[in-house]
Protein backbone atom coordinates (compact mmCIF):
# COMPACT_ATOMS: atom_id res chain seq x y z
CA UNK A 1 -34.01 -1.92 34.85
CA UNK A 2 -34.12 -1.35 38.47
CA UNK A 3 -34.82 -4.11 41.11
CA UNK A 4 -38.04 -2.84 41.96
CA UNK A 5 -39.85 -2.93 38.51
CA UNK A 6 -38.80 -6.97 37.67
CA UNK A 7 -42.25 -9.19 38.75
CA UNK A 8 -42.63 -12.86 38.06
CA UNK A 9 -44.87 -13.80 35.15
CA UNK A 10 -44.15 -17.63 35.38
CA UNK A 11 -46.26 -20.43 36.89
CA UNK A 12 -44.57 -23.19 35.87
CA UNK A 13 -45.98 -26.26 37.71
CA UNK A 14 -44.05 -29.36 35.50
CA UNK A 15 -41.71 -30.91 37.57
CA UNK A 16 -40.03 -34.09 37.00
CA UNK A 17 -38.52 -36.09 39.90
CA UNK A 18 -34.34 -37.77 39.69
CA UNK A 19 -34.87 -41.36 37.65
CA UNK A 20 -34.13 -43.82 40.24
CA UNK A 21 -31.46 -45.45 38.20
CA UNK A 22 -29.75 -41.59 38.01
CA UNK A 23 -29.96 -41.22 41.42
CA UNK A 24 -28.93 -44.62 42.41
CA UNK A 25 -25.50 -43.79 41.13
CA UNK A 26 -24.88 -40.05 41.50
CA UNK A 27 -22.47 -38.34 43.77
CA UNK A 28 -25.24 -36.40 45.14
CA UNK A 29 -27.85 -38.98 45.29
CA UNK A 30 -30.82 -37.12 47.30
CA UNK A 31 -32.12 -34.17 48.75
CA UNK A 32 -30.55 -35.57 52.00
CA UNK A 33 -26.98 -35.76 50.57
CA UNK A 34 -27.20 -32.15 49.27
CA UNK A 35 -28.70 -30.35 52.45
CA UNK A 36 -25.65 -32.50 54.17
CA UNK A 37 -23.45 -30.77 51.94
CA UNK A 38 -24.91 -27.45 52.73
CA UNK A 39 -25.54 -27.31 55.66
CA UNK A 40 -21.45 -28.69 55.95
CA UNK A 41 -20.84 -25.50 53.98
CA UNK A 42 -23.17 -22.99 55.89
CA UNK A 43 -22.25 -24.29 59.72
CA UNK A 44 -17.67 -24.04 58.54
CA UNK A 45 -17.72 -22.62 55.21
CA UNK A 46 -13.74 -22.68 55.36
CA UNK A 47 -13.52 -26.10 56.88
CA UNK A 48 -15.70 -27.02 54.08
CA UNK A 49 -13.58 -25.38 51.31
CA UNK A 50 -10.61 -26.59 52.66
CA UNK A 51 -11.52 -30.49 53.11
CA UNK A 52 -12.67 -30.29 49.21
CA UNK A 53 -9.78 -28.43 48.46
CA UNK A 54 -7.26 -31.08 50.22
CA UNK A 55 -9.28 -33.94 48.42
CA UNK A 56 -9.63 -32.74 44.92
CA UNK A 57 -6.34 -30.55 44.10
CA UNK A 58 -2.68 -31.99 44.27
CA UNK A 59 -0.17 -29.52 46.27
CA UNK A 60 3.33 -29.33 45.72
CA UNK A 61 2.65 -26.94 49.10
CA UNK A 62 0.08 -27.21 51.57
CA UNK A 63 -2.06 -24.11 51.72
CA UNK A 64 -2.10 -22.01 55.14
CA UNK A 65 -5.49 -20.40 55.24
CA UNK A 66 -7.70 -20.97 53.49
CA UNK A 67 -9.38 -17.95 52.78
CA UNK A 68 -8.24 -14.13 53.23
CA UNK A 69 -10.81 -11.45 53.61
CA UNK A 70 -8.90 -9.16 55.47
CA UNK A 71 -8.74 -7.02 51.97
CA UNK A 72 -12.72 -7.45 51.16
CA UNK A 73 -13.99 -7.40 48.60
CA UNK A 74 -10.53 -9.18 47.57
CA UNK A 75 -10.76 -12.40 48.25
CA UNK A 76 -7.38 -15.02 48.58
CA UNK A 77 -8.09 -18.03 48.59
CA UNK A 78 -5.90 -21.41 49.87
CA UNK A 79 -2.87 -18.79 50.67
CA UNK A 80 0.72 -20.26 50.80
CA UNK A 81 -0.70 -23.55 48.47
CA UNK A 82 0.90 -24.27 45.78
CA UNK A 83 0.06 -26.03 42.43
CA UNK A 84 -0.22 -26.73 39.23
CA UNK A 85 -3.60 -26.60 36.68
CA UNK A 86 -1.72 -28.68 34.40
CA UNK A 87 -0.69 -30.66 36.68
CA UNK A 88 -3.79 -31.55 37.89
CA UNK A 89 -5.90 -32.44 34.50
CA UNK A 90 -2.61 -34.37 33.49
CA UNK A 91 0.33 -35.86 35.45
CA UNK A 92 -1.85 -37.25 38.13
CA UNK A 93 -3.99 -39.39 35.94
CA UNK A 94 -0.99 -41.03 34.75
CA UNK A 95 -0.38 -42.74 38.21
CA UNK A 96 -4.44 -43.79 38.81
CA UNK A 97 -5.27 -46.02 36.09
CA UNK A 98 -6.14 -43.28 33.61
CA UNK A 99 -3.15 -42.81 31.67
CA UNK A 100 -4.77 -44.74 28.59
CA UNK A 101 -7.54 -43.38 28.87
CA UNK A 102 -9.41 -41.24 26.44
CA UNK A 103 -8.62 -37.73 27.48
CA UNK A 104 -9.88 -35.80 24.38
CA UNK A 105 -12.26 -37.32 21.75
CA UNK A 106 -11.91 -34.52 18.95
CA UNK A 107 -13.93 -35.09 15.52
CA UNK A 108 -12.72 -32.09 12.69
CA UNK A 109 -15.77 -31.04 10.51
CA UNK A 110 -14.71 -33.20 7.52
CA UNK A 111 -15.30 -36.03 9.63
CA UNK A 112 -11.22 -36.76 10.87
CA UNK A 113 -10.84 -37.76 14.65
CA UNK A 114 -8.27 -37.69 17.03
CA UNK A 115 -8.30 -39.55 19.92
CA UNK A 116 -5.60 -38.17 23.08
CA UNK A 117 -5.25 -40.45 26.07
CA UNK A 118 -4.00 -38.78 29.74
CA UNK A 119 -0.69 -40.47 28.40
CA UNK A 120 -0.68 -38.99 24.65
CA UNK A 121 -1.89 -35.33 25.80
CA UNK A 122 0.22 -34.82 28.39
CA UNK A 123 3.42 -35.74 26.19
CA UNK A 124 2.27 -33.28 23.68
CA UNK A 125 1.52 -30.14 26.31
CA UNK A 126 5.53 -31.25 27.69
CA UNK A 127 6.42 -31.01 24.40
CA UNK A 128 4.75 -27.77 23.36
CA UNK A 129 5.31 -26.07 26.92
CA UNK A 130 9.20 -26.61 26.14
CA UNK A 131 8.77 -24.65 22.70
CA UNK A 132 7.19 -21.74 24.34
CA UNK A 133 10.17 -21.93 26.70
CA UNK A 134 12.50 -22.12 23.77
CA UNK A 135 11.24 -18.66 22.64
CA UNK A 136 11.48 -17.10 25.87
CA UNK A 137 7.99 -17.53 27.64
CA UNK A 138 8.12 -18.00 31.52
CA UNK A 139 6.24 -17.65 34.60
CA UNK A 140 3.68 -14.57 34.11
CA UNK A 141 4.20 -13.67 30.31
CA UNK A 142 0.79 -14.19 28.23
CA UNK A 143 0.44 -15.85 25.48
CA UNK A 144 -2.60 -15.24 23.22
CA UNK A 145 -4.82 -18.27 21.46
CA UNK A 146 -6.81 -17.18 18.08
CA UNK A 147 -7.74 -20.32 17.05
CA UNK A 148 -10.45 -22.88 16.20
CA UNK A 149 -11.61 -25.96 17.66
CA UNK A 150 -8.78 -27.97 17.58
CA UNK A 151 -6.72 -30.28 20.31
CA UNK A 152 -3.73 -27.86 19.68
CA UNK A 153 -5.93 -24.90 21.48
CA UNK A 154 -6.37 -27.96 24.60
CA UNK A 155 -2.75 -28.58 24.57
CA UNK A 156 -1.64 -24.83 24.26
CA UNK A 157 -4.12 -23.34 27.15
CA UNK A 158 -2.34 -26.41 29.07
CA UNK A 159 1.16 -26.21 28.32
CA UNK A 160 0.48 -22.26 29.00
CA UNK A 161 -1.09 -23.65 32.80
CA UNK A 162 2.13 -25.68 32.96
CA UNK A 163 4.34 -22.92 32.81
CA UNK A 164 2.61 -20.42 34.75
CA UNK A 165 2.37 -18.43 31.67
CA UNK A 166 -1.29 -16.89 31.44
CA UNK A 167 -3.31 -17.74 28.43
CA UNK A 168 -5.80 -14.93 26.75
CA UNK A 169 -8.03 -16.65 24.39
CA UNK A 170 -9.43 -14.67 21.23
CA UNK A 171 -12.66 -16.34 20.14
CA UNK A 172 -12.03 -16.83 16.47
CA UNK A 173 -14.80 -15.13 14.92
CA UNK A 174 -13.75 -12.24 16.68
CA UNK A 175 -11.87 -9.04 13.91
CA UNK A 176 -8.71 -8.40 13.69
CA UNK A 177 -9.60 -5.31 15.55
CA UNK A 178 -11.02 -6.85 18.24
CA UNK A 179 -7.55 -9.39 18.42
CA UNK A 180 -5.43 -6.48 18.14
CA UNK A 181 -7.27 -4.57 21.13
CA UNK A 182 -7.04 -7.14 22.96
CA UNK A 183 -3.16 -8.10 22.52
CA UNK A 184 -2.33 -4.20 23.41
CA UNK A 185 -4.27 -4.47 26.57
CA UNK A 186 -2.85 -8.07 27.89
CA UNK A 187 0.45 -6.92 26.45
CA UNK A 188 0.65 -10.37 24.94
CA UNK A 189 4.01 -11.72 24.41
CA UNK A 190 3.59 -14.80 21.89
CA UNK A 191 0.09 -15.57 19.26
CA UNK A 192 -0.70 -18.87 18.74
CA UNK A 193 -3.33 -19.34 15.67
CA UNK A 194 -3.97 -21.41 12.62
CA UNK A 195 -4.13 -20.86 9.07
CA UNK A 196 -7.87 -21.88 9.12
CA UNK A 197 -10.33 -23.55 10.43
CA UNK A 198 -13.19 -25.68 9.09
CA UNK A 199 -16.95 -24.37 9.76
CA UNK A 200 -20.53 -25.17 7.60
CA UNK A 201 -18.00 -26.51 4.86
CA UNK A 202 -16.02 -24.11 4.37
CA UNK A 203 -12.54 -23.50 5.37
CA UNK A 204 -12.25 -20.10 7.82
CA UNK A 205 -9.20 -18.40 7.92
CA UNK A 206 -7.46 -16.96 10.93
CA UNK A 207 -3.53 -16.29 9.94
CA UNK A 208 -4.82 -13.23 8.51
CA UNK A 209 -6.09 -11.81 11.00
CA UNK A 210 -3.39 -11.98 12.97
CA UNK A 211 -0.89 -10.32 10.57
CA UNK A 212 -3.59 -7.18 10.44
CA UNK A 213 -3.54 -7.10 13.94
CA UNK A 214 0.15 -7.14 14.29
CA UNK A 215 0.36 -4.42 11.29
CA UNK A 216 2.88 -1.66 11.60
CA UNK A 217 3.77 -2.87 15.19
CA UNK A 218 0.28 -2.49 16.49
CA UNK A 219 1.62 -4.77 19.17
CA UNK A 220 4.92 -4.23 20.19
CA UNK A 221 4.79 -6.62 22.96
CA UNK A 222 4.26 -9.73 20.20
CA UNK A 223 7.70 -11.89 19.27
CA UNK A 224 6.20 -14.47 18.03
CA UNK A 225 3.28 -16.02 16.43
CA UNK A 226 2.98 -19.75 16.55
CA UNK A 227 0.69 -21.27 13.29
CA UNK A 228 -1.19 -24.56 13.23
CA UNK A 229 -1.49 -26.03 9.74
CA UNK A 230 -4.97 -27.36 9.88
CA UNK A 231 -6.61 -26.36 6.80
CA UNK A 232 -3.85 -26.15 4.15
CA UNK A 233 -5.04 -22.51 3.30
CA UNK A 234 -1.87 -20.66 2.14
CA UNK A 235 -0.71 -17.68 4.29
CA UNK A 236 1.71 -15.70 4.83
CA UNK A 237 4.71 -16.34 7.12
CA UNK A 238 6.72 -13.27 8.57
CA UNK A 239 10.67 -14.66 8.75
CA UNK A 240 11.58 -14.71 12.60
CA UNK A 241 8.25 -13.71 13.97
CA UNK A 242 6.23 -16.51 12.33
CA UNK A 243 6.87 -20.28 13.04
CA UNK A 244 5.10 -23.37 12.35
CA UNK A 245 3.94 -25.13 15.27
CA UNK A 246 4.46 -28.98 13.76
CA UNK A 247 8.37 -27.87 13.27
CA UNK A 248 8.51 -26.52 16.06
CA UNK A 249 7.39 -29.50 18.44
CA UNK A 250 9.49 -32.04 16.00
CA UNK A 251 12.48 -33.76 18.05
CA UNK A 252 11.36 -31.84 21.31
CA UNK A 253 11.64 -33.22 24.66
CA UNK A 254 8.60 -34.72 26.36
CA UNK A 255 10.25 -33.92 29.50
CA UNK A 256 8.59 -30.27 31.42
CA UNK A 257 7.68 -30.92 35.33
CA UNK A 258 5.19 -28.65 35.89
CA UNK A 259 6.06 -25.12 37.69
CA UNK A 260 5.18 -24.90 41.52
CA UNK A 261 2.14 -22.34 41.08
CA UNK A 262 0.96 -20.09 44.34
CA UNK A 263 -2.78 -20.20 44.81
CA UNK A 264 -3.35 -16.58 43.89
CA UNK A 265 -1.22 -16.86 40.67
CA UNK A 266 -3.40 -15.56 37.25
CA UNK A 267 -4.31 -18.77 35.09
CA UNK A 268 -5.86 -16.70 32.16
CA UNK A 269 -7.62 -13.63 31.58
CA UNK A 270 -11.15 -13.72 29.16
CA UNK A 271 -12.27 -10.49 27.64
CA UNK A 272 -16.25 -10.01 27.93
CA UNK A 273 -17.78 -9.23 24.81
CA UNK A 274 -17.52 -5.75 24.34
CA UNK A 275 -21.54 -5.53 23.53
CA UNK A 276 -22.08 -3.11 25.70
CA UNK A 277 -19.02 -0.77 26.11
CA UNK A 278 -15.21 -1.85 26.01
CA UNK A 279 -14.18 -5.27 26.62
CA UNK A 280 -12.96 -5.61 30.04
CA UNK A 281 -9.94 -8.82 31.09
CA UNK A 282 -11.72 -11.06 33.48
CA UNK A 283 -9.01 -12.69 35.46
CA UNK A 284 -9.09 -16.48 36.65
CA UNK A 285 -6.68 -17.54 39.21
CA UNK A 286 -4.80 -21.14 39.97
CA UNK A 287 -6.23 -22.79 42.99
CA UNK A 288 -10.02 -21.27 43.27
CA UNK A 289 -10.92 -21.32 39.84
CA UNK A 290 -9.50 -25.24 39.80
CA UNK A 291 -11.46 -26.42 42.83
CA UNK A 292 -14.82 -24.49 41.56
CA UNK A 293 -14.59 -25.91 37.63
CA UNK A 294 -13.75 -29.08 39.27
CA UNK A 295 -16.53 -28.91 41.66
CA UNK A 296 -19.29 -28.53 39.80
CA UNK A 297 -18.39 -30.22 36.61
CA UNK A 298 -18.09 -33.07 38.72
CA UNK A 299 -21.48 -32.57 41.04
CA UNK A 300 -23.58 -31.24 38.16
CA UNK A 301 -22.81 -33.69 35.23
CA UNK A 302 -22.45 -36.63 37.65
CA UNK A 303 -19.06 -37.53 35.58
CA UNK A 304 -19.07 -41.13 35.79
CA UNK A 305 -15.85 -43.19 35.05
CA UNK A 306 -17.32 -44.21 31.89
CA UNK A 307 -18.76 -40.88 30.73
CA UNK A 308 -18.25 -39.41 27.37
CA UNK A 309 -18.95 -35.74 27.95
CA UNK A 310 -19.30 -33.43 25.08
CA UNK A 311 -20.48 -29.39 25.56
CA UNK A 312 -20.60 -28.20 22.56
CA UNK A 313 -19.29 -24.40 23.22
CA UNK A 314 -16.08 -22.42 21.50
CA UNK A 315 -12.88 -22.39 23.76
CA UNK A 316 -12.80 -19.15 23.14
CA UNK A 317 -15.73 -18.53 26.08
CA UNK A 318 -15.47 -19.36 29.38
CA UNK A 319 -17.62 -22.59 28.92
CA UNK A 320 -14.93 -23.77 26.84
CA UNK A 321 -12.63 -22.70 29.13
CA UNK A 322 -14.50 -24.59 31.98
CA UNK A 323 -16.32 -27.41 30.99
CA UNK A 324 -14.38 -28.49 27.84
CA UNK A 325 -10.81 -28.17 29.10
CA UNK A 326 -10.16 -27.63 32.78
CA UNK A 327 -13.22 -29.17 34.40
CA UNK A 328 -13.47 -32.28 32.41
CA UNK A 329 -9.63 -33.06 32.33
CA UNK A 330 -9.19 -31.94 36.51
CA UNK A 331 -11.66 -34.63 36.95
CA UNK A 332 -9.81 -37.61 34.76
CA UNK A 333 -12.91 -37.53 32.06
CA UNK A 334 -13.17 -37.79 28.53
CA UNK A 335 -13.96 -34.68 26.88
CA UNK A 336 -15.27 -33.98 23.19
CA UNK A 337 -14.31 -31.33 21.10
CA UNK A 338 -16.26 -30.77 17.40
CA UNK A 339 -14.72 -28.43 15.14
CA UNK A 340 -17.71 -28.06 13.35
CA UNK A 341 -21.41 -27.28 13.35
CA UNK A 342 -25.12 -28.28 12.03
CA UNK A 343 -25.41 -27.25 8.67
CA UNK A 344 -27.43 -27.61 5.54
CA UNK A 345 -25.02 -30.22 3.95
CA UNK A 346 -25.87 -32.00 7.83
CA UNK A 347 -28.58 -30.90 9.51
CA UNK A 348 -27.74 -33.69 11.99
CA UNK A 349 -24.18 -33.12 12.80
CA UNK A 350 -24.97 -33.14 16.33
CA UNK A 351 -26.94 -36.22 16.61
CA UNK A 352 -24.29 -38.14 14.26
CA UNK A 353 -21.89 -37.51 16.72
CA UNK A 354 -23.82 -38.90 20.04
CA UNK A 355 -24.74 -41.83 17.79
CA UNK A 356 -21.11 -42.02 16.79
CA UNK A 357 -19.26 -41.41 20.09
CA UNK A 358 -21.66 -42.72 21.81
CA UNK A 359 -21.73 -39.47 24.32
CA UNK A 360 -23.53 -39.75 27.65
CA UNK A 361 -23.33 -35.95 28.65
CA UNK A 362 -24.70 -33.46 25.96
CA UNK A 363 -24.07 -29.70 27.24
CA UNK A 364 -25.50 -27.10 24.70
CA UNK A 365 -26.99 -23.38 24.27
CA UNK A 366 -30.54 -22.91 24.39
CA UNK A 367 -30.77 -20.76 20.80
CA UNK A 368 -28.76 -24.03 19.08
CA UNK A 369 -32.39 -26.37 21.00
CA UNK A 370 -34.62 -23.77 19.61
CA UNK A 371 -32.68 -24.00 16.25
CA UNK A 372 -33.56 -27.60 16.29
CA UNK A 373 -37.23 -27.00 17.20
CA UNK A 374 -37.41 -25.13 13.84
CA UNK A 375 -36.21 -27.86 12.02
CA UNK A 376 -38.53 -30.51 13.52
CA UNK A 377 -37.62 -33.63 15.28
CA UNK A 378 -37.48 -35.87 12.31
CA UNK A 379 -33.83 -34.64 11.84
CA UNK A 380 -32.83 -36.15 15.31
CA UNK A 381 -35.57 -39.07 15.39
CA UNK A 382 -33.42 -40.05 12.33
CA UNK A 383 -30.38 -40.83 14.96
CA UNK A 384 -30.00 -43.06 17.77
CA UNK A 385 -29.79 -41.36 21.11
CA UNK A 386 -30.28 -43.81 23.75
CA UNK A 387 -26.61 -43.83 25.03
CA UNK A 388 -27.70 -40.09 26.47
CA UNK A 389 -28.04 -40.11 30.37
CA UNK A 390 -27.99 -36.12 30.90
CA UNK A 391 -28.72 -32.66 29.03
CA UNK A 392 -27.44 -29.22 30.11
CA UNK A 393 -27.57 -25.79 28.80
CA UNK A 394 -25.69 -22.43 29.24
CA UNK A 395 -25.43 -19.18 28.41
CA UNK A 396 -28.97 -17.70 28.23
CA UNK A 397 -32.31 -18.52 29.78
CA UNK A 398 -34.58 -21.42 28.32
CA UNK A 399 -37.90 -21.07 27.52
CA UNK A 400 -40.18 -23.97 28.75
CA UNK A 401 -41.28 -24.91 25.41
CA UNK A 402 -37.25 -25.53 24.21
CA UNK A 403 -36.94 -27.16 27.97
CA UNK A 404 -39.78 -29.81 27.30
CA UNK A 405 -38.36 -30.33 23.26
CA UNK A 406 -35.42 -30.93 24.26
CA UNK A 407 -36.06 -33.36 27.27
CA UNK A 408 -38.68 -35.59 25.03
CA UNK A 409 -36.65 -35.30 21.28
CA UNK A 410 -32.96 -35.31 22.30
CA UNK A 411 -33.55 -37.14 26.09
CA UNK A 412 -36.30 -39.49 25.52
CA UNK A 413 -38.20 -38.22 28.29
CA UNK A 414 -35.71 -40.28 30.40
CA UNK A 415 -32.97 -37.45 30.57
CA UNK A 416 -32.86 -35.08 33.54
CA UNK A 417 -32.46 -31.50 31.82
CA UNK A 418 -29.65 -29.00 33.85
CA UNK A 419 -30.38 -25.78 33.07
CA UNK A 420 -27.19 -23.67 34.56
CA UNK A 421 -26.65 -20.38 35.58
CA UNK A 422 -23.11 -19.09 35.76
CA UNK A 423 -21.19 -15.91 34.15
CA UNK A 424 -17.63 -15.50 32.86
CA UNK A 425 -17.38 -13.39 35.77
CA UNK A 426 -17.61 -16.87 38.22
CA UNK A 427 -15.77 -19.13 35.99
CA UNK A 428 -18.25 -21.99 36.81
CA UNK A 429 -22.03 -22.62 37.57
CA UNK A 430 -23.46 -20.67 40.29
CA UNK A 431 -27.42 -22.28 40.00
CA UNK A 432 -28.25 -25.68 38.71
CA UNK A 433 -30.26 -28.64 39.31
CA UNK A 434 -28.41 -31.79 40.50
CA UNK A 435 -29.57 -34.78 38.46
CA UNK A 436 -29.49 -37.13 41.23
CA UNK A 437 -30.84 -34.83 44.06
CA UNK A 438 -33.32 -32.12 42.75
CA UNK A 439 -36.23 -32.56 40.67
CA UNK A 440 -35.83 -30.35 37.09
CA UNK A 441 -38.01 -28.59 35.85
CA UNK A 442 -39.22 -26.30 33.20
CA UNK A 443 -38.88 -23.22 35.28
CA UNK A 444 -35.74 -21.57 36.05
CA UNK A 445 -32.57 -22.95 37.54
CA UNK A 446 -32.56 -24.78 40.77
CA UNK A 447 -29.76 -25.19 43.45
CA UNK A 448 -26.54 -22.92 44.67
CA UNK A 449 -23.72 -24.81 43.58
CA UNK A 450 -22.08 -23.07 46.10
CA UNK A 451 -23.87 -25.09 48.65
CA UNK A 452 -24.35 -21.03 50.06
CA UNK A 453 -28.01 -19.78 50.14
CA UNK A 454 -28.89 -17.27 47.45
CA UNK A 455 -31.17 -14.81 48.32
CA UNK A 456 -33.61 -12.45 45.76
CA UNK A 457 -33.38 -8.48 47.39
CA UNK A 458 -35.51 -5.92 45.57
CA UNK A 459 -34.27 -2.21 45.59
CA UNK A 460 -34.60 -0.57 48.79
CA UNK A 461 -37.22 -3.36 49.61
CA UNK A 462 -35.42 -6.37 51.43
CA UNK A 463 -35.74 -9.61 50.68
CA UNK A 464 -38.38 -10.87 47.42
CA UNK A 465 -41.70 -12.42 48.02
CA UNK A 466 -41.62 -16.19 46.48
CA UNK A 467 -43.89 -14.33 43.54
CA UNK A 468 -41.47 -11.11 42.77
CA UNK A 469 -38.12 -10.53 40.72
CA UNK A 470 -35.16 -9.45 41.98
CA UNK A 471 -31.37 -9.14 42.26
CA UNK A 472 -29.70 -12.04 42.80
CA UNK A 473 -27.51 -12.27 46.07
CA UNK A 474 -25.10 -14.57 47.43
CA UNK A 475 -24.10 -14.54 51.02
CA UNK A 476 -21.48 -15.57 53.81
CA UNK A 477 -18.38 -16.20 51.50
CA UNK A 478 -19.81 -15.40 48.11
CA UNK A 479 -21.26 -11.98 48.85
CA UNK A 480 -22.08 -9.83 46.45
């Protein structure tokens, strides 16, 4: 649709102000505190960048410049830094009082938990990053994740970071076609997968898959595939390409320093969709993409020191990617991963898990809130919900309707709602309210993350009225 034909239909006027015990504690506690921090950002965008990036990030290297335009569009950022992802969600939380602490809460649909603490986690990513060494993975080669929601796809995306091998994860409900077009493109070296997976009762197999992807060397590049046992589902194993990942790990050192990683180095590569033509490899790099998921994990969900944060997305998207892995774990928090999902056998699945877990942060998708409209609110008024603090959502606009539902059922009317913009193409929230700073509201998103003004331009028209549509524009350093 071009620029010019989008108008504004919606006159929202709801608008509910930060709780005063939400902004007493935030990060960003004000309006004042955030136009500081833009207006920082605005008058030395790179001076701005750089302090946060010094502060927030370990270096093995201190960065030169921190950011390269010379080749625009192509931005490098932090150039001559280096570090380490894995590094930085792992080894330095052992050394500031978070190395017992819950790292990764995970609950499997049949109702088993794991609990991982800094400590536990980052013994099993040394452990698993030395197997992928064992079979020949190094600096640059990719290594491909079909898998389902288990800690194993955590500690393989992070043993990958570790080793500056690139990670390419397959969202499990993708087809074996869509796996296999993928592997060819990446050229993907090693598969890591399960035989299953558990989801609305039933156990979901994934092993298959794989070996029709990999039929009649469809992917040359493949050596080896790497199989979690999770649901007990036989499957086949091809001898000397297939290995089980629990023998494999057994009697293997815990011992991997993380590899020295430059700033511009690729940290995975996500495939879009393919709705609308040919998927296409989105690539994420070290040092930006750890500073931005850091960022605004941090400033937009408020992580407190005693948070239990839970977004209830796939790995397999860049939210998982984001704000279930690297921006969560970068920050020292404790993250929670659900295998499963609501279901007619539990209709409250969700809510049995905040009561459970007690979880502070709740992140969700705005059709899974208008799911739960459908259902009625006795389902969750059956649960309690009080230890929430905060509600997000991602990955689609939300209709005011699902916006007030969800702040009244799920928050109590108490919880400040953060309705995010972001695509895979960012790698982290671009637009959001900040729960301790800017009122939410029905309407759509609020703030630039960024701390950079956005700005609306219609077609051949300038900038937008307050009351028109338009394309969405960021300037300075995130032009577009």
């Amino acid at each position: 649709m071009a620029a010019a034909g989008i108008e504004s239909f919606l006159h929202e006027e709801r608008c509910f102000a930060p709780p005063a015990e939400v902004q007493q504690q935030a990060r960003i506690g004000g309006m004042a505190a955030y136009t500081a921090l833009a207006e920082e950002a605005q008058r030395d965008p790179e001076g701005f960048w750089g302090r946060l990036a010094r502060q927030k990030l370990h270096w093995f290297e201190p960065f030169q410049q921190v950011l390269d335009w010379s080749a625009a569009p192509m931005a490098r950022w932090f150039s001559g830094g280096r570090t380490n992802v894995s590094f930085n969600c792992l080894d330095r939380h052992l050394t500031n009082g978070r190395a017992e602490k819950t790292a990764i809460l995970w609950e499997g649909e049949p109702g088993d938990v794991r609990r991982l603490t800094y400590r536990d986690l980052h013994r099993q990513v040394c452990r698993f990053a030395n197997v992928l060494k064992g079979l020949g993975v190094g600096k640059g080669d990719l290594v491909a994740l079909y898998m389902p929601m288990a800690p194993e796809a955590a500690i393989a995306m992070l043993a990958c970071a570790r080793l500056g091998a690139p990670h390419s994860i397959v969202f499990g409900g993708f087809s074996a076609e869509a796996l296999r077009d993928r592997l060819i493109d990446g050229q993907a070296r090693v598969v890591i997968t399960a035989d299953g997976g558990f989801r609305k009762d039933k156990a979901v197999p994934l092993k298959p898959a794989v070996d029709e992807a990999l039929t009649d060397g469809a992917c040359p590049s493949v050596q080896d595939v790497i199989v979690v046992r999770r649901t007990e589902t036989p499957v086949t194993m091809t001898p000397g390409r297939d290995h089980w990942w629990h023998e494999l790990v057994e009697g293997v050192s815990e011992d991997c320093p993380a590899e020295t990683m430059d700033s511009e180095d690729r940290l995975f590569i996500l495939y879009t969709s393919g709705s609308t033509g040919k998927p296409k490899g989105v690539v994420h790099t070290t040092a930006g993409y750890n500073l931005w998921a850091h960022l605004t994990c941090q400033w937009v969900f408020d992580l407190q020191e005693n948070d239990v944060y839970w977004c209830t997305a796939d790995v397999g998207w860049i939210t998982g990617h984001s704000y279930i892995v690297y921006g969560p774990l970068s920050n020292g928090a404790t993250t929670v991963m659900y295998e499963g999902a609501p279901r007619p056998a539990k209709p409250g699945a969700f809510w049995e898990l905040i009561e459970k877990h007690r979880i502070t942060v709740f992140y969700t998708a705005p059709t899974v809130i208008r799911a739960f409209m459908g259902a009625g609110r006795r389902i969750p008024d059956g649960y309690d919900l009080s230890s929430l603090r905060l509600l997000g959502t991602v990955g689609e606009p939300i209709n005011p309707e699902a916006w007030m539902w969800y702040r009244e059922v799920i928050g109590g009317g108490r919880c400040p709602v953060l309705d995010t913009w972001w695509q895979t193409e960012t790698g982290g929230m671009m637009i959001a309210p900040l729960p301790g700073a800017t009122p939410s509201s029905p309407a759509p998103p609020a703030c630039p993350c960024r701390a950079l003004p956005p700005t609306w331009w219609m077609k051949r028209a300038g900038a937008c009225r307050l009351d028109k549509g338009g394309i969405w524009c960021c300037d300075n350093h995130g032009r577009a």
